[in-house]
C-alpha atoms as a PDB file:
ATOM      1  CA  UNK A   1      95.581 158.871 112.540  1.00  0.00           C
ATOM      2  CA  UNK A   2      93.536 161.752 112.291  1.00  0.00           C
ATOM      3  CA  UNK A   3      92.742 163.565 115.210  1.00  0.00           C
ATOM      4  CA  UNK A   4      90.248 166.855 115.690  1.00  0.00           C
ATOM      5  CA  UNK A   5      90.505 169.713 118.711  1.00  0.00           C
ATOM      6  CA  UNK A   6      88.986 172.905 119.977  1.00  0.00           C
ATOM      7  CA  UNK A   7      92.055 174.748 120.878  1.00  0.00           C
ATOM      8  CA  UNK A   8      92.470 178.690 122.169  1.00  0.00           C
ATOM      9  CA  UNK A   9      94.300 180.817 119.112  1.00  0.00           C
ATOM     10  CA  UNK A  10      97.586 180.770 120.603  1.00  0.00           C
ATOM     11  CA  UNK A  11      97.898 177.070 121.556  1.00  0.00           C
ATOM     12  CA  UNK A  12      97.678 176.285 117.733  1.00  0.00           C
ATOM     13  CA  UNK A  13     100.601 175.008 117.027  1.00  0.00           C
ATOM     14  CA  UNK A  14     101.184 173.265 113.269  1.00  0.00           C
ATOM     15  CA  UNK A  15     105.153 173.509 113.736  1.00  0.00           C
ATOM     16  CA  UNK A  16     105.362 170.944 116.989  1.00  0.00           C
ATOM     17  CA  UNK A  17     103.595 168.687 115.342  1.00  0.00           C
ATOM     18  CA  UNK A  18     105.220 168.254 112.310  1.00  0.00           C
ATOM     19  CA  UNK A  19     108.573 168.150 114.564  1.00  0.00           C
ATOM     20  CA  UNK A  20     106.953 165.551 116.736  1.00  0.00           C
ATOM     21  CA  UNK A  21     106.085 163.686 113.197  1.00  0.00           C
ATOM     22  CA  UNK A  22     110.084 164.321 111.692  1.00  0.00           C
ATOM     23  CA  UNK A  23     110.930 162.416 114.887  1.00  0.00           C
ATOM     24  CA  UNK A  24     108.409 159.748 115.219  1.00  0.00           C
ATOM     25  CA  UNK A  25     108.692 158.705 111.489  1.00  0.00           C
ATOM     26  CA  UNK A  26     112.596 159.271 111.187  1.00  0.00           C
ATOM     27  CA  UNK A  27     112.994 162.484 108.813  1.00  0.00           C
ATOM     28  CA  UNK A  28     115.669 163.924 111.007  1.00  0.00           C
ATOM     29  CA  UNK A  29     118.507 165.132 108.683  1.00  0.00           C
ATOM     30  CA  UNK A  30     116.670 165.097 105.299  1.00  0.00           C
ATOM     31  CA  UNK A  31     117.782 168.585 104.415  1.00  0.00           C
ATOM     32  CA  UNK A  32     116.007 169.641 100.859  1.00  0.00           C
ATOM     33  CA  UNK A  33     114.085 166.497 100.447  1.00  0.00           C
ATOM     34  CA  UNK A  34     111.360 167.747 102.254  1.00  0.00           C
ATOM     35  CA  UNK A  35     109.187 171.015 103.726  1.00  0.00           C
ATOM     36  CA  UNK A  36     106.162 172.476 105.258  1.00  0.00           C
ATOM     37  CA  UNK A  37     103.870 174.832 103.405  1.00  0.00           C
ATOM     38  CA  UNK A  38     101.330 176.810 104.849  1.00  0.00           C
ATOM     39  CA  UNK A  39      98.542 179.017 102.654  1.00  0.00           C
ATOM     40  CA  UNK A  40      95.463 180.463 102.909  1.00  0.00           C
ATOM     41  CA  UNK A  41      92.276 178.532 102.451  1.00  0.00           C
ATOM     42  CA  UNK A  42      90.240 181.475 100.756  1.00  0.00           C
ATOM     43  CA  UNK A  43      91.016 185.394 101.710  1.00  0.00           C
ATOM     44  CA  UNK A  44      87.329 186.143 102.746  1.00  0.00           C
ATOM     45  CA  UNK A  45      83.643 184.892 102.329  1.00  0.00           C
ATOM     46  CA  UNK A  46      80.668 186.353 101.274  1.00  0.00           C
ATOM     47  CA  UNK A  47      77.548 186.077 103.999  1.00  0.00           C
ATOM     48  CA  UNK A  48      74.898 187.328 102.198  1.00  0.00           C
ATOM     49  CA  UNK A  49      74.592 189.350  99.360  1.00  0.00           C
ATOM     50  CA  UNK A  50      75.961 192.567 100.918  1.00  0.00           C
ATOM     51  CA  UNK A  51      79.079 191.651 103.178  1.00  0.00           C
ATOM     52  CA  UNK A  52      82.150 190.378 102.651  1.00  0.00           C
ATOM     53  CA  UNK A  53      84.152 188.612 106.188  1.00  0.00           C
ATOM     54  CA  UNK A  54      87.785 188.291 106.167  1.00  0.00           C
ATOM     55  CA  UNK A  55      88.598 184.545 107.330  1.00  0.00           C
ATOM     56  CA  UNK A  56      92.192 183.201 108.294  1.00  0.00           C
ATOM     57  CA  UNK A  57      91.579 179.522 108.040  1.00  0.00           C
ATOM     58  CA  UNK A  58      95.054 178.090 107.237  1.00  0.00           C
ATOM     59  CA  UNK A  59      95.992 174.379 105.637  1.00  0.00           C
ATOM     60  CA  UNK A  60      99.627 173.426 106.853  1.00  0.00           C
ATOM     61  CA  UNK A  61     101.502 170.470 104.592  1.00  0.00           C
ATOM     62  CA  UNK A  62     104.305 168.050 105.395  1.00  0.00           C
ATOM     63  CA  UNK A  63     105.644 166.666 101.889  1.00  0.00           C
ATOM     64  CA  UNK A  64     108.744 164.717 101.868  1.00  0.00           C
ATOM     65  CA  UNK A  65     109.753 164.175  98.235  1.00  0.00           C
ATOM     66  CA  UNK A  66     107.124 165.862  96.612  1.00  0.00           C
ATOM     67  CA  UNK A  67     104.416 163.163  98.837  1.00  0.00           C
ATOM     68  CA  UNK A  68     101.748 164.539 101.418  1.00  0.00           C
ATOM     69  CA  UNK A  69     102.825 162.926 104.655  1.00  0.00           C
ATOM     70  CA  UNK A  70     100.770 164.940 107.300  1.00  0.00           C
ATOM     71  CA  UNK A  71      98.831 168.368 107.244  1.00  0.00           C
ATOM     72  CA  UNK A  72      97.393 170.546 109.744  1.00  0.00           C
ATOM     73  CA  UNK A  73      94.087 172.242 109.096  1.00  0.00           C
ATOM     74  CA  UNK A  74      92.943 175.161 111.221  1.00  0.00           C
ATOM     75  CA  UNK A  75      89.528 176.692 110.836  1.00  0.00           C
ATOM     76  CA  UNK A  76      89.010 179.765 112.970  1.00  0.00           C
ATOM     77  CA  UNK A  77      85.500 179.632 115.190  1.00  0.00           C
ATOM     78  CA  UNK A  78      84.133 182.142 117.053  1.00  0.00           C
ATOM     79  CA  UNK A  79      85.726 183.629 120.014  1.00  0.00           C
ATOM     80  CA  UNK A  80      89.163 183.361 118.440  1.00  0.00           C
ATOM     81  CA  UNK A  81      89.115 179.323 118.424  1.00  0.00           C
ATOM     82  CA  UNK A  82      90.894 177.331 116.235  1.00  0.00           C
ATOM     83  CA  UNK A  83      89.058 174.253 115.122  1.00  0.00           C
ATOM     84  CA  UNK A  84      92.277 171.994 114.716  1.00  0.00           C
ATOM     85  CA  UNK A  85      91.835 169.234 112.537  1.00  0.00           C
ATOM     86  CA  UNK A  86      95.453 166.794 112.022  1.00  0.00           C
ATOM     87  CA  UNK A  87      97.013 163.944 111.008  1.00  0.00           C
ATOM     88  CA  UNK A  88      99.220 161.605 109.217  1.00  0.00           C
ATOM     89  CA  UNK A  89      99.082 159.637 105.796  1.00  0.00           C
ATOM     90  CA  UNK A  90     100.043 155.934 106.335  1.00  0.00           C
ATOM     91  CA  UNK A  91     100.577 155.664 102.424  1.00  0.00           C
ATOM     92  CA  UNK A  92     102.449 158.989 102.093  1.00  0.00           C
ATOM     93  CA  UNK A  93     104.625 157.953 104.410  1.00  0.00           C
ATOM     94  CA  UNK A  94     105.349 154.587 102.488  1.00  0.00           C
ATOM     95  CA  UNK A  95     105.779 156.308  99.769  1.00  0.00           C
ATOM     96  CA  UNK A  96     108.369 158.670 100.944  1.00  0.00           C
ATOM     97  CA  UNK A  97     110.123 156.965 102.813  1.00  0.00           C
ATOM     98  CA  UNK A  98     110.931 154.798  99.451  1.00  0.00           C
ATOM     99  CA  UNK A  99     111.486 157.728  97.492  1.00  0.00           C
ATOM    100  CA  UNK A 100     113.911 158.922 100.440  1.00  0.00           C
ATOM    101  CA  UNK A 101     116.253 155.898 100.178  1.00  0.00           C
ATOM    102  CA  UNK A 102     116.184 155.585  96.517  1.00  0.00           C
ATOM    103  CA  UNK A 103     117.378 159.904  96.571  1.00  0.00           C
ATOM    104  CA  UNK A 104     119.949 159.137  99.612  1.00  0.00           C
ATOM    105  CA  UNK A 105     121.513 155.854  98.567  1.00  0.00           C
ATOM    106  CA  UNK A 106     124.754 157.185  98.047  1.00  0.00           C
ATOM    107  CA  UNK A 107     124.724 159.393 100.634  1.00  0.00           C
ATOM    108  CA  UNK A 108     125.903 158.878 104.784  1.00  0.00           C
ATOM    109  CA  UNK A 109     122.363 159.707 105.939  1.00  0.00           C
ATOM    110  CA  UNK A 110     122.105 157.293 109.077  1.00  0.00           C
ATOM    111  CA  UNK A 111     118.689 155.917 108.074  1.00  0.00           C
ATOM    112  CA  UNK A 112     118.384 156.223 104.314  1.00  0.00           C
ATOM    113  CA  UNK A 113     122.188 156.344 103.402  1.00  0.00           C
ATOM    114  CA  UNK A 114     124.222 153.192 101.912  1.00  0.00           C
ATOM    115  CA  UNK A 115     124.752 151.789 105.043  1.00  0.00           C
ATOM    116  CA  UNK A 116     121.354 151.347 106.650  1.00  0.00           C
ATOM    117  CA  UNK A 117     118.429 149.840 104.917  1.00  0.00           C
ATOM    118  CA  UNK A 118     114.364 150.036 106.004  1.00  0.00           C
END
């Protein structure tokens, strides 16, 4: 699922959807297993030979054991519009989810602990 959006600046919103992924996909309660990183795409970009325009185009990562599982890419348009481009990675998700159960085996985590199985 990839998905693509012309949104105002302010109704960008990376953080909901990675929530509404945690609860979709069943990360709830994973504690250090997995995180969001955010960074710059590139600080500024040259037009011409002369000028140099700052850009805040941003790309947003959900890893889960050390395995892209959905990102977040906002390019900034004119007029202070985010070009929002999203999604989720079927085969990430496969893959950490396996990688989640083989690191929580032992543990009382409701989905991935030793008493539930996927």
């Amino acid at each position: 699922m990839i998905k693509q959006e012309r949104l105002q600046l302010e109704d960008s919103n990376p953080s909901e959807f990675f929530y509404e992924v945690i609860k979709k996909y069943g990360f709830e309660g994973i504690g250090p297993y997995g995180e969001n990183r955010c960074r710059s795409v590139c600080k500024e970009i040259c037009t011409d030979d002369k000028y140099l325009h700052p850009v805040d185009d941003f790309i947003h990562e959900m890893l889960i054991q050390d395995v892209l599982v959905a990102f977040y890419y906002e390019r900034r348009t004119s007029w202070n519009f985010i070009e929002a481009t999203y999604g989720v990675i079927p085969e990430g998700l496969k893959l950490a989810k396996k990688r989640l159960r083989a690191a929580l085996k032992d543990s009382d985590h409701p989905v991935y602990g030793r008493k539930n199985k996927l």
